[in-house]
C-alpha atoms as a PDB file:
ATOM      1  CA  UNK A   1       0.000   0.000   0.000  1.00  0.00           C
ATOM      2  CA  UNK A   2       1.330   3.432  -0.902  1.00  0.00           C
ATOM      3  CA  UNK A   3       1.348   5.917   1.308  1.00  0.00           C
ATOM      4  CA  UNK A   4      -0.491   8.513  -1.548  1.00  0.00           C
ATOM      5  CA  UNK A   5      -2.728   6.168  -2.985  1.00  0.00           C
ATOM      6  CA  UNK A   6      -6.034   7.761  -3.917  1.00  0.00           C
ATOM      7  CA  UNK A   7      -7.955   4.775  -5.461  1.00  0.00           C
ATOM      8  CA  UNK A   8      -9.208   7.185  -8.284  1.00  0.00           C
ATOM      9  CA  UNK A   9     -11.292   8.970  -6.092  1.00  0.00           C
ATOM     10  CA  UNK A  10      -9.783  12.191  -6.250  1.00  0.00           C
ATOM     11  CA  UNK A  11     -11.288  14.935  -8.259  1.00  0.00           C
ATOM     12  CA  UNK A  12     -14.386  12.509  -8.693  1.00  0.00           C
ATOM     13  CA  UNK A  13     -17.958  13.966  -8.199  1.00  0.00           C
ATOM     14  CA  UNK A  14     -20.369  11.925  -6.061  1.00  0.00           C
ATOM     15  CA  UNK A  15     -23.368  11.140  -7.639  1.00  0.00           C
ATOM     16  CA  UNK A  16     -25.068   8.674  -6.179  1.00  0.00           C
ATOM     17  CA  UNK A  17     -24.348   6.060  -3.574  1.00  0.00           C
ATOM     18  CA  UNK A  18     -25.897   2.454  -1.678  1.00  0.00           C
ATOM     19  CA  UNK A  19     -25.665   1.020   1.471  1.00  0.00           C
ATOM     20  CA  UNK A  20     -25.006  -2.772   1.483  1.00  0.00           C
ATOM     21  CA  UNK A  21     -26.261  -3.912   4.648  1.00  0.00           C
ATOM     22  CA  UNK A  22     -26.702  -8.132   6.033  1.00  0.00           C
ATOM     23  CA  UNK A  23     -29.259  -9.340   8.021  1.00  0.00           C
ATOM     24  CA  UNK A  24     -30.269 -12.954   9.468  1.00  0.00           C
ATOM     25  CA  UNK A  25     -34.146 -13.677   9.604  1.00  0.00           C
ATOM     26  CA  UNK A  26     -34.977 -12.450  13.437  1.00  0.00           C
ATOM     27  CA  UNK A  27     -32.276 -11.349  13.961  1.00  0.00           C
ATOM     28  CA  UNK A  28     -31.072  -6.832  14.084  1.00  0.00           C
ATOM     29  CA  UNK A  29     -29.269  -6.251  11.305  1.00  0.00           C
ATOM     30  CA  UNK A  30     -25.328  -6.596  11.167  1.00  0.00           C
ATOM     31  CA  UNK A  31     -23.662  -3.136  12.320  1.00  0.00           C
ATOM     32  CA  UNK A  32     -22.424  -1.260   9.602  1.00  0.00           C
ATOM     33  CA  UNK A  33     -22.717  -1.556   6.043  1.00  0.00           C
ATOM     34  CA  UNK A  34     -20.217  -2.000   2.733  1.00  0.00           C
ATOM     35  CA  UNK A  35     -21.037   1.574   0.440  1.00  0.00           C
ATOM     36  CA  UNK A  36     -21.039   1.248  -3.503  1.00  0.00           C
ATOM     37  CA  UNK A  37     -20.409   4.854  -4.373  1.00  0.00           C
ATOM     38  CA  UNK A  38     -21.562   6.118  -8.017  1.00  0.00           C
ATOM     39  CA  UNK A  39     -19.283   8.905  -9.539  1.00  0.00           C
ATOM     40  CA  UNK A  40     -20.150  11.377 -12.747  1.00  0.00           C
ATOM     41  CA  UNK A  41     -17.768   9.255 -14.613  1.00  0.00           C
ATOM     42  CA  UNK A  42     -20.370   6.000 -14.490  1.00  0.00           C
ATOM     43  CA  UNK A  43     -17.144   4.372 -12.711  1.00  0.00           C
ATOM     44  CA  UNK A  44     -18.555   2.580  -8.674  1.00  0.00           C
ATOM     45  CA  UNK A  45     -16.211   2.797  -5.923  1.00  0.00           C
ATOM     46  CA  UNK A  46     -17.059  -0.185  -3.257  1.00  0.00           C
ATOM     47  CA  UNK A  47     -15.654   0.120   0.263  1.00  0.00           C
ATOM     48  CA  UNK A  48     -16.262  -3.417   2.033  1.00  0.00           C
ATOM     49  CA  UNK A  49     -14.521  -5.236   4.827  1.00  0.00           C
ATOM     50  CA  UNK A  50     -12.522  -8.010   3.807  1.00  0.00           C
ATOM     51  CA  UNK A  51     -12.925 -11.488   6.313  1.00  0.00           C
ATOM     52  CA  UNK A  52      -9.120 -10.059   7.632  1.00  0.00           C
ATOM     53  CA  UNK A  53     -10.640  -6.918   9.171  1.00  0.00           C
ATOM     54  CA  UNK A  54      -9.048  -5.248   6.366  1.00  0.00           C
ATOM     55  CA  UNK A  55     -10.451  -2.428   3.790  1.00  0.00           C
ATOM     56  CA  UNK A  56     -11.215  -3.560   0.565  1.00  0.00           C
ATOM     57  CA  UNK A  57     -11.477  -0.703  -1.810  1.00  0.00           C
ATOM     58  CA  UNK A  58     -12.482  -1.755  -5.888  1.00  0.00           C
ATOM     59  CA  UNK A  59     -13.992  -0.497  -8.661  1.00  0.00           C
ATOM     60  CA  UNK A  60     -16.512  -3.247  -9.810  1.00  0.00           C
ATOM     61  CA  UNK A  61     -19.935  -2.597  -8.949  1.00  0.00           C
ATOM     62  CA  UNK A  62     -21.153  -4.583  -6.009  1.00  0.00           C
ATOM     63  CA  UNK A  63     -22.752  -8.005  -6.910  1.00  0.00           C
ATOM     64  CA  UNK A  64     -25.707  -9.725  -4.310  1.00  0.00           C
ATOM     65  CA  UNK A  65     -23.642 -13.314  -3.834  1.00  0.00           C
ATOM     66  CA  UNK A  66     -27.192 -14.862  -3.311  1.00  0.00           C
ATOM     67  CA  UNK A  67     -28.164 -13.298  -7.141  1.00  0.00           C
ATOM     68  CA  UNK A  68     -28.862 -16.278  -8.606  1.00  0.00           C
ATOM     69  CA  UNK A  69     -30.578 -18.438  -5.606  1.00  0.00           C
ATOM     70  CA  UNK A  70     -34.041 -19.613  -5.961  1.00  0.00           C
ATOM     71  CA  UNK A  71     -36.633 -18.538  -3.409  1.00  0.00           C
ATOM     72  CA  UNK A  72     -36.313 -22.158  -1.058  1.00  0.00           C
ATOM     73  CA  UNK A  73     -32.335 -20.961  -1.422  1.00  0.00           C
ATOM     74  CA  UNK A  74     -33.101 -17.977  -0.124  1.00  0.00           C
ATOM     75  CA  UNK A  75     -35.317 -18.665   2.744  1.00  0.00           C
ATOM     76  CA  UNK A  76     -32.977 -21.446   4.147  1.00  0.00           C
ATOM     77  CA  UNK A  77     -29.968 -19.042   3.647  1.00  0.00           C
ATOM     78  CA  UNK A  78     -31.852 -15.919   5.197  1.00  0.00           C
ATOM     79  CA  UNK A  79     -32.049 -17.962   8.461  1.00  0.00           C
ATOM     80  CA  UNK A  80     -28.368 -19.491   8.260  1.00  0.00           C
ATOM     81  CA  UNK A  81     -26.574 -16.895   6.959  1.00  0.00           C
ATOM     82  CA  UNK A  82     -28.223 -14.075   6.364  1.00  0.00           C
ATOM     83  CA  UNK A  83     -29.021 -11.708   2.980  1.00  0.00           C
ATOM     84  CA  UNK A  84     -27.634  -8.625   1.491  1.00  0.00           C
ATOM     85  CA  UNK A  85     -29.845  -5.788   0.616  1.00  0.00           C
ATOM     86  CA  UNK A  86     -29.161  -2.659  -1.439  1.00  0.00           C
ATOM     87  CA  UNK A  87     -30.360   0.404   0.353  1.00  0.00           C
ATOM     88  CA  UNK A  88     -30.252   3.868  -1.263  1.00  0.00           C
ATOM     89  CA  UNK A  89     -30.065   6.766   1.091  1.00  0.00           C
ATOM     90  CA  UNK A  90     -33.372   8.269   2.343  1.00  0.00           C
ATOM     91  CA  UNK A  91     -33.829  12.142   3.038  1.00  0.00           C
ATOM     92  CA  UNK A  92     -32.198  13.054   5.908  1.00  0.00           C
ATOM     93  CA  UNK A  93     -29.685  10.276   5.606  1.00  0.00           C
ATOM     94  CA  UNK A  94     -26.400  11.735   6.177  1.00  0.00           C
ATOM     95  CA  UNK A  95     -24.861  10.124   2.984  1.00  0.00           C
ATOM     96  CA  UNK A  96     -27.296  12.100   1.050  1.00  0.00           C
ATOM     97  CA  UNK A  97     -25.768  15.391   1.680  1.00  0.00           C
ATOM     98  CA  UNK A  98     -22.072  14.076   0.209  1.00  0.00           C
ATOM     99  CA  UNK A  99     -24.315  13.520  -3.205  1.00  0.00           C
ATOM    100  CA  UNK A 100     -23.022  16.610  -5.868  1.00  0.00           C
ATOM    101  CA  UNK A 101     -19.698  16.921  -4.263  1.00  0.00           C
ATOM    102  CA  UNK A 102     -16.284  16.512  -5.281  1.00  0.00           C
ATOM    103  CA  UNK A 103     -13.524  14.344  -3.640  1.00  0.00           C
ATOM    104  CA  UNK A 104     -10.478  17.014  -2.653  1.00  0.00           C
ATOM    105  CA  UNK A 105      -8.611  15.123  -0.345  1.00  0.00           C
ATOM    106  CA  UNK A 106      -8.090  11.485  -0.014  1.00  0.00           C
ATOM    107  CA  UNK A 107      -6.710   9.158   2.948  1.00  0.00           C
ATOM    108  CA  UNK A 108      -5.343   5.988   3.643  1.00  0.00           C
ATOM    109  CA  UNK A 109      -6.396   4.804   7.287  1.00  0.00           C
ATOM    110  CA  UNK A 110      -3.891   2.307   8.331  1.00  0.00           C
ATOM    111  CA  UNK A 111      -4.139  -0.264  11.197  1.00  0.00           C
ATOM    112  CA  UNK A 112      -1.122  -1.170  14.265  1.00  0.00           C
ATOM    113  CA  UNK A 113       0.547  -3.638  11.328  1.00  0.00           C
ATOM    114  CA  UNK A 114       0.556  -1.104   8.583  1.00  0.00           C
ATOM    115  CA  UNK A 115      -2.947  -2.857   6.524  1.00  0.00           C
ATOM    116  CA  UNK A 116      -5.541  -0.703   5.409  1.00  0.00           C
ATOM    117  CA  UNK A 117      -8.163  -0.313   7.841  1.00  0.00           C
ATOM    118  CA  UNK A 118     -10.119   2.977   6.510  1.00  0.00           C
ATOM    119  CA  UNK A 119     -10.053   5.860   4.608  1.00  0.00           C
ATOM    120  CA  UNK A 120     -10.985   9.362   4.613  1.00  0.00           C
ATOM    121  CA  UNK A 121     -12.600  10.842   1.501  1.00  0.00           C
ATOM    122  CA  UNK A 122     -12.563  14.721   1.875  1.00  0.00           C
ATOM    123  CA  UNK A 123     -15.150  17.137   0.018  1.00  0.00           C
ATOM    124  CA  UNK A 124     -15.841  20.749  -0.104  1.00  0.00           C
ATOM    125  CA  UNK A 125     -18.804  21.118   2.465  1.00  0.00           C
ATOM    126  CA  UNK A 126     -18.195  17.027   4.100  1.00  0.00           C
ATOM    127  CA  UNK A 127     -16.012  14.036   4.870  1.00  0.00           C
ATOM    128  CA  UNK A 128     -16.822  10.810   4.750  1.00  0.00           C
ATOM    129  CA  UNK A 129     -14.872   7.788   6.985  1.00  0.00           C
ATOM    130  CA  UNK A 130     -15.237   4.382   6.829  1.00  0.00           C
ATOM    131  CA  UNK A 131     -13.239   2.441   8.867  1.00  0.00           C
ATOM    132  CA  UNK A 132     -13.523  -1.366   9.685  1.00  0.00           C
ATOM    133  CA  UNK A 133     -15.419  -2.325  12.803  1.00  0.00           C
ATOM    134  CA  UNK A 134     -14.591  -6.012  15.279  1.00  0.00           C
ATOM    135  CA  UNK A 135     -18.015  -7.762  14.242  1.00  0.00           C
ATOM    136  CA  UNK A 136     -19.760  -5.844  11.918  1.00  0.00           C
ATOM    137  CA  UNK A 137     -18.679  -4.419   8.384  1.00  0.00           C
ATOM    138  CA  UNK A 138     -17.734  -0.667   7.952  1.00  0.00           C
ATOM    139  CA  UNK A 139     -18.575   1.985  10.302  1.00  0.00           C
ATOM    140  CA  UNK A 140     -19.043   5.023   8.706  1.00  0.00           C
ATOM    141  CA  UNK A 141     -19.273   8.744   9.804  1.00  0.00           C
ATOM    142  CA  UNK A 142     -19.825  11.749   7.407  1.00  0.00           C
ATOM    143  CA  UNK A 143     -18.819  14.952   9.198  1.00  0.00           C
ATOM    144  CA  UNK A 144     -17.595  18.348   8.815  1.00  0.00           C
ATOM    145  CA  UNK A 145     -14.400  18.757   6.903  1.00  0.00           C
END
């Protein structure tokens, strides 16, 4: 991992973006979600926690693993494992104000061992930070610059 890598991000304008979020049947939903972040281009950004507790930052658009199940598949697998959904920001969701805006500052978050843990996407009027979370996926925080 470099130091100044950017991932593409920078200079990008935010355009739309999804929550991926996992829940068992009966159960609250996992903390966290992954984000699959749209960008004027037509390129996706997806920030997801690898099974390491380690950031995962690519630029294929994010693909339900249960896709192709049939609907017994799904039922037994929402109970053992739990599904995916796709959410897209409602009013008043936080992530919904970063939509418009243009990444100016990029970061790499790095963990105790030097592996990338987060990052830090700066904009004019926000920031957004997603870091990995112990038993969930990402946590993530938009805030003042």
């Amino acid at each position: 991992l470099s130091a100044d890598e950017t991932w593409g991000i920078l200079g990008r304008r935010w355009v739309g973006v999804a929550r991926l979020t996992h829940q068992v049947r009966g159960e609250p939903p996992t903390p966290g979600c992954a984000l699959e972040i749209l960008w004027q281009s037509g390129e996706v950004t997806v920030l997801d926690e690898n099974t390491d507790l380690t950031l995962s930052v690519t630029s294929s658009q994010w693909r339900d693993p249960y896709a192709n199940c049939d609907e017994a598949q799904l039922t037994r697998l929402a109970t053992e494992v739990g599904l995916w959904s796709r959410q897209e920001p409602a009013a008043g969701d936080p992530l919904a104000r970063i939509i418009g805006e243009t990444a100016t500052g990029v970061e790499p978050i790095l963990n105790r061992v030097m592996e990338l843990a987060g990052i830090n996407i700066r904009f004019d009027s926000v920031a957004l930070s997603a870091t990995v979370a112990m038993g969930g996926l990402l946590e993530v925080v938009v805030s003042p610059p």
